[in-house]
PDB file of N, CA and C in Angstrom:
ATOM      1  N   UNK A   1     210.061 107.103 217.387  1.00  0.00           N
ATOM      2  CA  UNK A   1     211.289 106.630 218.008  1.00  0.00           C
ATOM      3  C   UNK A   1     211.414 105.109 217.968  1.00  0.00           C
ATOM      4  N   UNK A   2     210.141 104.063 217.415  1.00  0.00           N
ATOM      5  CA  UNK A   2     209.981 102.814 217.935  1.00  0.00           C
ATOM      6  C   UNK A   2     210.779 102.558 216.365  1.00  0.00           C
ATOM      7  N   UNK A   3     211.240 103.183 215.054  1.00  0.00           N
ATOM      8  CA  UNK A   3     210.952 102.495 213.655  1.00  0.00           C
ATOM      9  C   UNK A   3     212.043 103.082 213.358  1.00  0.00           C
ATOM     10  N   UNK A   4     213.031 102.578 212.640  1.00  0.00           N
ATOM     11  CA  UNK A   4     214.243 103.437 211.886  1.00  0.00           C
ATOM     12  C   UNK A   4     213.218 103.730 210.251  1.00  0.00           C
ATOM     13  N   UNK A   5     213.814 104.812 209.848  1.00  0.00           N
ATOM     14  CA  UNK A   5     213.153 105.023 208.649  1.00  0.00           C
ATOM     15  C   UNK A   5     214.284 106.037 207.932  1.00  0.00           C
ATOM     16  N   UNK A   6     214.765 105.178 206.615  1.00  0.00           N
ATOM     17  CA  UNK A   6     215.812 106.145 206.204  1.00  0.00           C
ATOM     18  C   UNK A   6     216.859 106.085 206.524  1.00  0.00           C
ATOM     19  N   UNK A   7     217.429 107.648 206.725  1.00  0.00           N
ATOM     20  CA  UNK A   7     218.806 107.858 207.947  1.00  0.00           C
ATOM     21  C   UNK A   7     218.113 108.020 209.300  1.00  0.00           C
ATOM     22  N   UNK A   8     217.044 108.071 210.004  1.00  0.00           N
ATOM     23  CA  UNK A   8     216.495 108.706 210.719  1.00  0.00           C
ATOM     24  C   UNK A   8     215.960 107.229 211.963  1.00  0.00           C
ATOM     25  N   UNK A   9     216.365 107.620 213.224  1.00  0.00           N
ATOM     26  CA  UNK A   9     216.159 106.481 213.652  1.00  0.00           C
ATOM     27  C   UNK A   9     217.005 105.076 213.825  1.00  0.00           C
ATOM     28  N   UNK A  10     216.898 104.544 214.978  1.00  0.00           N
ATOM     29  CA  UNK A  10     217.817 103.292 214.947  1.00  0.00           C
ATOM     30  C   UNK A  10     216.349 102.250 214.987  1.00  0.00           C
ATOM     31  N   UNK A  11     217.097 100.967 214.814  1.00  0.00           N
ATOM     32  CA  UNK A  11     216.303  99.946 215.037  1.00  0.00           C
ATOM     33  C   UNK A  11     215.898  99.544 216.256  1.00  0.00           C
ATOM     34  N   UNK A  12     214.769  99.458 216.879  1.00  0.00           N
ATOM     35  CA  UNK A  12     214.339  99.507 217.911  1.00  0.00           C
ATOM     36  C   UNK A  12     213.524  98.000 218.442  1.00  0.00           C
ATOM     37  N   UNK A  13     212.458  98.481 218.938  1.00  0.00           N
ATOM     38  CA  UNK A  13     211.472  97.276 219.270  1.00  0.00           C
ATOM     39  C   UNK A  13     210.568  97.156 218.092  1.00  0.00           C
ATOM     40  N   UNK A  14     210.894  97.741 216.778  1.00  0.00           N
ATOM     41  CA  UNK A  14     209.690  97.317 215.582  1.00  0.00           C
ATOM     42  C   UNK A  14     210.424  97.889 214.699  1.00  0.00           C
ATOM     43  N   UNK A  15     209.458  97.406 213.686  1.00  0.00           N
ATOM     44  CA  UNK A  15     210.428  97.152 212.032  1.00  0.00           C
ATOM     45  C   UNK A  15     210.997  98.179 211.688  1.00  0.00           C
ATOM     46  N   UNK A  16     211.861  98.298 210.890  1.00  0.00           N
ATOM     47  CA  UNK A  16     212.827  99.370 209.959  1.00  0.00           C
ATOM     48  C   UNK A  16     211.294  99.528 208.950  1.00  0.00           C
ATOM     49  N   UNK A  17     210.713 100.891 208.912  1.00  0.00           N
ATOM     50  CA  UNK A  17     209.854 101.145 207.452  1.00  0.00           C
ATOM     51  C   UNK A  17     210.283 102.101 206.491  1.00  0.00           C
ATOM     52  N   UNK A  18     212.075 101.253 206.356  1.00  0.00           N
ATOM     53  CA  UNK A  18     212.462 101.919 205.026  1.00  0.00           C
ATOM     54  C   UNK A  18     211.611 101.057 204.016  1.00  0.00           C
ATOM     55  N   UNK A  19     210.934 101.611 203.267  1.00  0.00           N
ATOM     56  CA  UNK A  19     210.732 101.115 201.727  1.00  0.00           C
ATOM     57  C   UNK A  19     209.629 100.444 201.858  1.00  0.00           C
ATOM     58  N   UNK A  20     209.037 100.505 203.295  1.00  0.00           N
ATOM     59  CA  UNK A  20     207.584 100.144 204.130  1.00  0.00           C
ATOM     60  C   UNK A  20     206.527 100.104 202.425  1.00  0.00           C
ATOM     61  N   UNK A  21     205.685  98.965 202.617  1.00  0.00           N
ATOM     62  CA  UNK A  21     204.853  99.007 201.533  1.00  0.00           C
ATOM     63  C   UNK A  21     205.458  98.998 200.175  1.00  0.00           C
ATOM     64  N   UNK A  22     206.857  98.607 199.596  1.00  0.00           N
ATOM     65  CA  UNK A  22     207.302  98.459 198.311  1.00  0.00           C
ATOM     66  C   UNK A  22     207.047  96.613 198.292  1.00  0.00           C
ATOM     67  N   UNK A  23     207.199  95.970 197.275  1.00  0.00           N
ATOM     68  CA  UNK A  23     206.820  94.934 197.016  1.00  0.00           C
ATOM     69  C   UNK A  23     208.295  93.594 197.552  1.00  0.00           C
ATOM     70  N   UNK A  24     209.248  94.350 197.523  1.00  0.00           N
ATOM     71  CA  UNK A  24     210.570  94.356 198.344  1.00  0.00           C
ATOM     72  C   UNK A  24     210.644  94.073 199.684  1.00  0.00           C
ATOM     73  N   UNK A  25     210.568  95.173 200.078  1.00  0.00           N
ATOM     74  CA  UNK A  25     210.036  95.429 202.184  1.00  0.00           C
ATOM     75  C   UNK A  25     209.318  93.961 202.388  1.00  0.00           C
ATOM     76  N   UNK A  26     207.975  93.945 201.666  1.00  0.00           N
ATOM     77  CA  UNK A  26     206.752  93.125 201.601  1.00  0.00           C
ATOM     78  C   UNK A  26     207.274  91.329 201.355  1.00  0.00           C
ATOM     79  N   UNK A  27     208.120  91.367 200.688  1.00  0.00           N
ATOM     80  CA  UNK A  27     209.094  89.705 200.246  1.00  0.00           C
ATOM     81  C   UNK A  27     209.717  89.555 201.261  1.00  0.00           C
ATOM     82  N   UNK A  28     210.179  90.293 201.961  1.00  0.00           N
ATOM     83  CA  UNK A  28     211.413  90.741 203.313  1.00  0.00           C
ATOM     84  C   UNK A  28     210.599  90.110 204.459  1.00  0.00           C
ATOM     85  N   UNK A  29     209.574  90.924 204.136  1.00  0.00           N
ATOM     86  CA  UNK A  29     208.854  90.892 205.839  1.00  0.00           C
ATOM     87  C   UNK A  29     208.117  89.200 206.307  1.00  0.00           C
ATOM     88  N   UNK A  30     207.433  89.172 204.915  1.00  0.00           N
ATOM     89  CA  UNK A  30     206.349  87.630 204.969  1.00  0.00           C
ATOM     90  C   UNK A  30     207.488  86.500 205.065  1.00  0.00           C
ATOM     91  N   UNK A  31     208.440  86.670 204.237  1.00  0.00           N
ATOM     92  CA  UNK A  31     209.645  85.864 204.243  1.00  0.00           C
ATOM     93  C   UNK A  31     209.896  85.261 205.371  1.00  0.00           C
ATOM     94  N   UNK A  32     210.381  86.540 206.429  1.00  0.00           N
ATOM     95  CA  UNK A  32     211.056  86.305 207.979  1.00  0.00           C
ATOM     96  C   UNK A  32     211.240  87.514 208.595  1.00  0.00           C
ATOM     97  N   UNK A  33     209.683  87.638 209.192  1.00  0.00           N
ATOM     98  CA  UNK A  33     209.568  88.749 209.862  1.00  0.00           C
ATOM     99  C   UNK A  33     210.285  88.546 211.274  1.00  0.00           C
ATOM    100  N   UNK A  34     211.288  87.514 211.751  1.00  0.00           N
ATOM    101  CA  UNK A  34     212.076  87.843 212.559  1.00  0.00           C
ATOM    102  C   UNK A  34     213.491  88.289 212.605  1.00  0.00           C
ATOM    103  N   UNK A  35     213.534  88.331 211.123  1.00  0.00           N
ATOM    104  CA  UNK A  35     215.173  88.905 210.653  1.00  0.00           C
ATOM    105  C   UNK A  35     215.320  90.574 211.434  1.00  0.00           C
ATOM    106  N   UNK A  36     216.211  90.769 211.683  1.00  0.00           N
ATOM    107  CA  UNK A  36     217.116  91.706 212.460  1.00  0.00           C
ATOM    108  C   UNK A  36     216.778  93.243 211.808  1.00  0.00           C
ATOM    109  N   UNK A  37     216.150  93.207 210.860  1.00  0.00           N
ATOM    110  CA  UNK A  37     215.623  94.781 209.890  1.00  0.00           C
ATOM    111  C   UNK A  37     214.067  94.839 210.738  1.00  0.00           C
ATOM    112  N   UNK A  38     213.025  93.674 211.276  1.00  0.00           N
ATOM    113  CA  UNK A  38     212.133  93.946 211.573  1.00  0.00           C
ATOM    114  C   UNK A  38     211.673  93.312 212.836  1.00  0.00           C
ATOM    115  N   UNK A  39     211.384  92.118 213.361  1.00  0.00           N
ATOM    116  CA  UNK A  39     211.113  91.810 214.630  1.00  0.00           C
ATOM    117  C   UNK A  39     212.278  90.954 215.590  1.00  0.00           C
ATOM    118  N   UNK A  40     213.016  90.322 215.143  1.00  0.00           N
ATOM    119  CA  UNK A  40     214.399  89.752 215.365  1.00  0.00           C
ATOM    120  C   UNK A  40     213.812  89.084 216.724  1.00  0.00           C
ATOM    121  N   UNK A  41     214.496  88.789 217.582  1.00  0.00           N
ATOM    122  CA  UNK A  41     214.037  87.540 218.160  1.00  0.00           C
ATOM    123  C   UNK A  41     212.969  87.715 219.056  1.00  0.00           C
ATOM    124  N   UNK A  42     212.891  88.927 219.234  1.00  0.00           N
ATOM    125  CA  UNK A  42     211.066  89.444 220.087  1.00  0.00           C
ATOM    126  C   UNK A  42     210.004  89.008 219.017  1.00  0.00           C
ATOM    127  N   UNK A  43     210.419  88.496 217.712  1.00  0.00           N
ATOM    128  CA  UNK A  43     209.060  87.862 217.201  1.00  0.00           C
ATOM    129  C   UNK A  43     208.412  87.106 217.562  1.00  0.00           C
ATOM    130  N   UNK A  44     207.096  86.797 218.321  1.00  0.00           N
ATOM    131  CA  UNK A  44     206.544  85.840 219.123  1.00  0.00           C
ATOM    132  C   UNK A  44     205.221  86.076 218.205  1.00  0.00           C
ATOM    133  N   UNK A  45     205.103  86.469 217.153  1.00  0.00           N
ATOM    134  CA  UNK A  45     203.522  86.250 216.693  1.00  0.00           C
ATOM    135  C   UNK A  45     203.864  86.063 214.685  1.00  0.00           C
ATOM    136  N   UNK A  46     204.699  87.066 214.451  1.00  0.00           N
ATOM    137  CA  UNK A  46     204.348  87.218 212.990  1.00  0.00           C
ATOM    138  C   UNK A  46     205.001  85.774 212.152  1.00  0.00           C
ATOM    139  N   UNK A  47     204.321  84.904 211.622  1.00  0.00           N
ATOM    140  CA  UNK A  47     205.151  83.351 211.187  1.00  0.00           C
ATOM    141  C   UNK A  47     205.826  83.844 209.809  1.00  0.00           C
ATOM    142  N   UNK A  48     206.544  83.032 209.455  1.00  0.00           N
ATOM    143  CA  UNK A  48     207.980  83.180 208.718  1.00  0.00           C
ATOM    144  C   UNK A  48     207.619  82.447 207.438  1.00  0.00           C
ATOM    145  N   UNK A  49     207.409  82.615 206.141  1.00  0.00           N
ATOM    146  CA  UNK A  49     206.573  81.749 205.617  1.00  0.00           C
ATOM    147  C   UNK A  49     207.565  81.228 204.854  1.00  0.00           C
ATOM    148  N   UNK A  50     208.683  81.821 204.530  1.00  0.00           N
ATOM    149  CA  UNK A  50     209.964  81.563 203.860  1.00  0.00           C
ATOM    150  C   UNK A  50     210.832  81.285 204.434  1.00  0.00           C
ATOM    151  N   UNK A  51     210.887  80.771 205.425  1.00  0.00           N
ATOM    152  CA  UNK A  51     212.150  80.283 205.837  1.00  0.00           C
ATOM    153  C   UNK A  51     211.289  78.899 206.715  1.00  0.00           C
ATOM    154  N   UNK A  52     212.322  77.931 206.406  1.00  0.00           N
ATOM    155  CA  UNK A  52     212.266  76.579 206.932  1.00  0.00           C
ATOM    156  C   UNK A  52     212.321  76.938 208.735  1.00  0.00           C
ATOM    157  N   UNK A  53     211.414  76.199 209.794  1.00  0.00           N
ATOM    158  CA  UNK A  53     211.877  76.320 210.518  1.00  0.00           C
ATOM    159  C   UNK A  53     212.865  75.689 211.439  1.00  0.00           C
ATOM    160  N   UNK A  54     213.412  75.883 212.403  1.00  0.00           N
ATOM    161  CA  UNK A  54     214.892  75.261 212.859  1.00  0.00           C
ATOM    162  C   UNK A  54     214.797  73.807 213.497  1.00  0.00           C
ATOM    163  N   UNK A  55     215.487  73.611 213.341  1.00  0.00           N
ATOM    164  CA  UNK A  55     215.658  72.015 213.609  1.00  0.00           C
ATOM    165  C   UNK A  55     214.545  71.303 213.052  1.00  0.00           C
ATOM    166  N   UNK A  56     214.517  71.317 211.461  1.00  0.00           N
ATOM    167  CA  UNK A  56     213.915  70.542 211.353  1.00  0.00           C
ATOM    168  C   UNK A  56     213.807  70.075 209.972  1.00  0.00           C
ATOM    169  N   UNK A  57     213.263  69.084 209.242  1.00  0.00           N
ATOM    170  CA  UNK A  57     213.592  68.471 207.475  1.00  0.00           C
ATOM    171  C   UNK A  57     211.996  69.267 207.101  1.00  0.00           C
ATOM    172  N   UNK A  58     211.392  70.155 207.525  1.00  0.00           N
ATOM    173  CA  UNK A  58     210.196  70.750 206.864  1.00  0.00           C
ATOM    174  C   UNK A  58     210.340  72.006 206.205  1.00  0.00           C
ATOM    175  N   UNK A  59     209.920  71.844 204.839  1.00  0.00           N
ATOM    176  CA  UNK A  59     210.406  73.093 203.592  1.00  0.00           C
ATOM    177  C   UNK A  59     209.282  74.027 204.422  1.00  0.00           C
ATOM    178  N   UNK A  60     209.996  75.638 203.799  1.00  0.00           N
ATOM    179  CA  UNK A  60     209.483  76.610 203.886  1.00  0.00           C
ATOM    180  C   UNK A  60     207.703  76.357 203.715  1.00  0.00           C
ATOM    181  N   UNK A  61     207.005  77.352 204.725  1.00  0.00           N
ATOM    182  CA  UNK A  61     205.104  77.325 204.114  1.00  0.00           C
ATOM    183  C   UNK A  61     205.306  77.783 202.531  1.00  0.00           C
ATOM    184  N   UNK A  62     206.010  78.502 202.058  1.00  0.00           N
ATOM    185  CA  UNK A  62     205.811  79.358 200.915  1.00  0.00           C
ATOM    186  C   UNK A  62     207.007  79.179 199.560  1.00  0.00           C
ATOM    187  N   UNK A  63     206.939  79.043 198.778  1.00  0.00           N
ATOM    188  CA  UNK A  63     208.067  79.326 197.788  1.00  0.00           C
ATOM    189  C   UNK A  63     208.209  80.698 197.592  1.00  0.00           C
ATOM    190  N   UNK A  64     209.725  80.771 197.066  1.00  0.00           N
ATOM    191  CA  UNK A  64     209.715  82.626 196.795  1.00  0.00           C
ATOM    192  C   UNK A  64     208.872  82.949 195.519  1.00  0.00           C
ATOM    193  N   UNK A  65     208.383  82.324 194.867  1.00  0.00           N
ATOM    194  CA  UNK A  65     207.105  82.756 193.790  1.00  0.00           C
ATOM    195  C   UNK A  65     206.168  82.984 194.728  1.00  0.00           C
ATOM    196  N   UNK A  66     205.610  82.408 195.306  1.00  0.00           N
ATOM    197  CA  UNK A  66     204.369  82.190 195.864  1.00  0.00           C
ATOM    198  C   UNK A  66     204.286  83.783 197.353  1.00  0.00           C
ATOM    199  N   UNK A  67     205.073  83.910 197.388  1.00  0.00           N
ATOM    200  CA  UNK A  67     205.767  85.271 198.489  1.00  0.00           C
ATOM    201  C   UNK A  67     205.705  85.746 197.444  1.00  0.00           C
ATOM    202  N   UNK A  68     206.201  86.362 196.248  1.00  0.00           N
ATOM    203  CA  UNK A  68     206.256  87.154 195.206  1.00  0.00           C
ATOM    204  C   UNK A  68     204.694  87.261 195.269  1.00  0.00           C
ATOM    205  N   UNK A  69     204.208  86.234 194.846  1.00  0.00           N
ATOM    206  CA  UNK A  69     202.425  86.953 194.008  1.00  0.00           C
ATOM    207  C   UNK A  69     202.401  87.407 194.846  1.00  0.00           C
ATOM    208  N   UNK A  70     202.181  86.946 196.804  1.00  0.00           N
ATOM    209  CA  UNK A  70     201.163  87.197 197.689  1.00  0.00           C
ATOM    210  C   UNK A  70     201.467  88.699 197.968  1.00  0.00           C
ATOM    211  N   UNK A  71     202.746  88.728 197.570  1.00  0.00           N
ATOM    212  CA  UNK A  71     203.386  90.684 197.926  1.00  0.00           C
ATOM    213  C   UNK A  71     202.726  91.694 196.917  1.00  0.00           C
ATOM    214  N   UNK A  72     203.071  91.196 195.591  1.00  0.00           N
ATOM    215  CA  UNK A  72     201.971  91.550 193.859  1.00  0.00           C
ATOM    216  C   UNK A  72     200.756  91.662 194.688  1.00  0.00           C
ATOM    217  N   UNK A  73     200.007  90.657 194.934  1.00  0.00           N
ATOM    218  CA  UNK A  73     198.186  90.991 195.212  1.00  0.00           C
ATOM    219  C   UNK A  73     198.074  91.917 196.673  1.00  0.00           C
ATOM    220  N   UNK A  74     199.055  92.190 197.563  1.00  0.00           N
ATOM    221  CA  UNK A  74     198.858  93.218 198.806  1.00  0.00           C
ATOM    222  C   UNK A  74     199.096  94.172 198.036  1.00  0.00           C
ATOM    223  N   UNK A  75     199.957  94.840 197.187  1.00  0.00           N
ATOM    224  CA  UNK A  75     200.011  95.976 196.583  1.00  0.00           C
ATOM    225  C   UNK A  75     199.204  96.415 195.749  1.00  0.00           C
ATOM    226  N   UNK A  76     198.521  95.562 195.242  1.00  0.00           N
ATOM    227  CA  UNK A  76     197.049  95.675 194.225  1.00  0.00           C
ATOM    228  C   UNK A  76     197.792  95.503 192.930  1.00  0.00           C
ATOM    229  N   UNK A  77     198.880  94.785 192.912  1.00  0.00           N
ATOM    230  CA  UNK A  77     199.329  94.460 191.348  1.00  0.00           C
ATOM    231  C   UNK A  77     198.755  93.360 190.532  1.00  0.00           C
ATOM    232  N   UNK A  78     197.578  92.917 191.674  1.00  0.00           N
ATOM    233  CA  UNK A  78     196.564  91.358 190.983  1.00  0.00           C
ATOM    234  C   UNK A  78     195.953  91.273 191.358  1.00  0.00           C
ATOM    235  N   UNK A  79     194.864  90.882 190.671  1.00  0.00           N
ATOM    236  CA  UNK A  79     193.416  91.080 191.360  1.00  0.00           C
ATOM    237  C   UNK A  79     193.147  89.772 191.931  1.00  0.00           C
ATOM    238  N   UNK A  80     192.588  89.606 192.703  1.00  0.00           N
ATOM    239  CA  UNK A  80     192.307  87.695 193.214  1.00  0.00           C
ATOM    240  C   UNK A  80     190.895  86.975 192.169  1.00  0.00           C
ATOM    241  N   UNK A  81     191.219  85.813 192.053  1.00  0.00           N
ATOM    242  CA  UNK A  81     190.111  85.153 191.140  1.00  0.00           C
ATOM    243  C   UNK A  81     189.180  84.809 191.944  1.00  0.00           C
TER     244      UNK A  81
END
C-alpha cells in the first residue's frame, strides 16, 4: 500500500517502483530522489546528485554521464576497475 507500481497503487510515503531497477528508474532516482514519483519533500536523507541545490551558484555532484555509468555499474552493465 506504501509504493504505486504500475496501475496498482497511488503514490504514497515511498517511491513509485514502476520500472524499479531499470537503468531509467535508477537515472530518475540518484538524479533527485526528491522528485514527486519517489520521496518529494519528506526526502530528508537520500542526496540529489543531479540536481543543483537551491539557492545557490553550485553545479550538480554529478553530470548526467557520470549518473549514466553509476546506474550501468548498479545494474552490472560494468564491471569496476
Amino acid at each position: 500500500d506504501c509504493h504505486k507500481f504500475r496501475d496498482q497503487g497511488d503514490l504514497g510515503s515511498a517511491p513509485d517502483l514502476t520500472g524499479w531497477g531499470s537503468k531509467d528508474w535508477l537515472v530518475r532516482f540518484i538524479s533527485d530522489p526528491a522528485h514527486e514519483a519517489f520521496y518529494r519533500e519528506t526526502n530528508d536523507r537520500m542526496p540529489a546528485f543531479g540536481v543543483a541545490p537551491d539557492n545557490s551558484t553550485k553545479k550538480a555532484l554529478l553530470t548526467p554521464a557520470e549518473i549514466d555509468l553509476l546506474a550501468r555499474l548498479l545494474r552490472g552493465e560494468l564491471k569496476a576497475n
